[in-house]
Protein backbone atom coordinates (compact mmCIF):
# COMPACT_ATOMS: atom_id res chain seq x y z
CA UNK A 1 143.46 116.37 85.31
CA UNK A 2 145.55 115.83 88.59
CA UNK A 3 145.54 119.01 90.95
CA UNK A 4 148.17 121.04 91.22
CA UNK A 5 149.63 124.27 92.92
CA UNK A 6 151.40 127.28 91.37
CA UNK A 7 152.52 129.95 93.80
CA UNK A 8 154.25 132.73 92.46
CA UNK A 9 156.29 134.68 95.01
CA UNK A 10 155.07 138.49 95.30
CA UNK A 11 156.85 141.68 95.69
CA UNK A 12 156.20 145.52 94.52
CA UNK A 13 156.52 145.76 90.94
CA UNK A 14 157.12 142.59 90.02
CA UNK A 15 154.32 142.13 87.98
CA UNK A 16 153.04 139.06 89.92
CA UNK A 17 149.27 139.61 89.47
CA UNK A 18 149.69 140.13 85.55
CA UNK A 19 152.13 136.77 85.00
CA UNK A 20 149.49 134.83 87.28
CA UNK A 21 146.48 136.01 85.34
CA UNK A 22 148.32 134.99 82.20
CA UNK A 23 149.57 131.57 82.99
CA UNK A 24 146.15 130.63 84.50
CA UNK A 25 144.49 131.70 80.75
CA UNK A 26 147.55 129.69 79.20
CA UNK A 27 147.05 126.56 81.39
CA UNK A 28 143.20 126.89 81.48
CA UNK A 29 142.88 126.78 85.29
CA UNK A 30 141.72 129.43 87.78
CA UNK A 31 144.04 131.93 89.29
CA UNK A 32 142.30 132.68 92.64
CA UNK A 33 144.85 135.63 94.39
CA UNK A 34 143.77 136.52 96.90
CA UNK A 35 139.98 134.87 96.67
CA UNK A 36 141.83 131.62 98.03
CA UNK A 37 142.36 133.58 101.69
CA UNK A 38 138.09 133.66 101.54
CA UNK A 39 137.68 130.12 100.67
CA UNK A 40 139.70 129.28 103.70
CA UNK A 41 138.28 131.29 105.87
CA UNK A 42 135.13 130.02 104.83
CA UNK A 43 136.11 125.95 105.25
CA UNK A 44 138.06 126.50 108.15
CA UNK A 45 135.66 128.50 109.85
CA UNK A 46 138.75 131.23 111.05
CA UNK A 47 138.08 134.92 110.68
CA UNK A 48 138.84 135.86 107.31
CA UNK A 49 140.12 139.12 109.05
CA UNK A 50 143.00 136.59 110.43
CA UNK A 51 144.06 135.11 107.10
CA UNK A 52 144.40 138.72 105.82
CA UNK A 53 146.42 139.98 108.19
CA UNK A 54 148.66 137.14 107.73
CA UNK A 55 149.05 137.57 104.27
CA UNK A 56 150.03 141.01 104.06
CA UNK A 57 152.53 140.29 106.68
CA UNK A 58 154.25 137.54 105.15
């Protein structure tokens, strides 16, 4: 299987978390949320603190 990226766009009540949980059990791949931030943080090496605050910023 060829990797691939799905990002779904997030915003209060728009059920983001639930329709990415779903398609990742319909597709059979891993939805990460927010996990992926950790794994970065990790590789990288950055302050996970850093890739946090970004996040909830953006």
């Amino acid at each position: 299987m060829d990797n691939f990226v799905i990002t779904i766009a997030r915003g209060f009540g728009s059920g983001e978390k639930q329709i990415g949980l779903a398609l990742s059990k319909q597709l059979g791949i891993p939805c990460y949320e927010n996990q992926i931030l950790s794994m970065a943080s990790n590789y990288s090496g950055i302050n996970k603190d850093l890739f946090f605050f970004r996040w909830t910023k953006s």
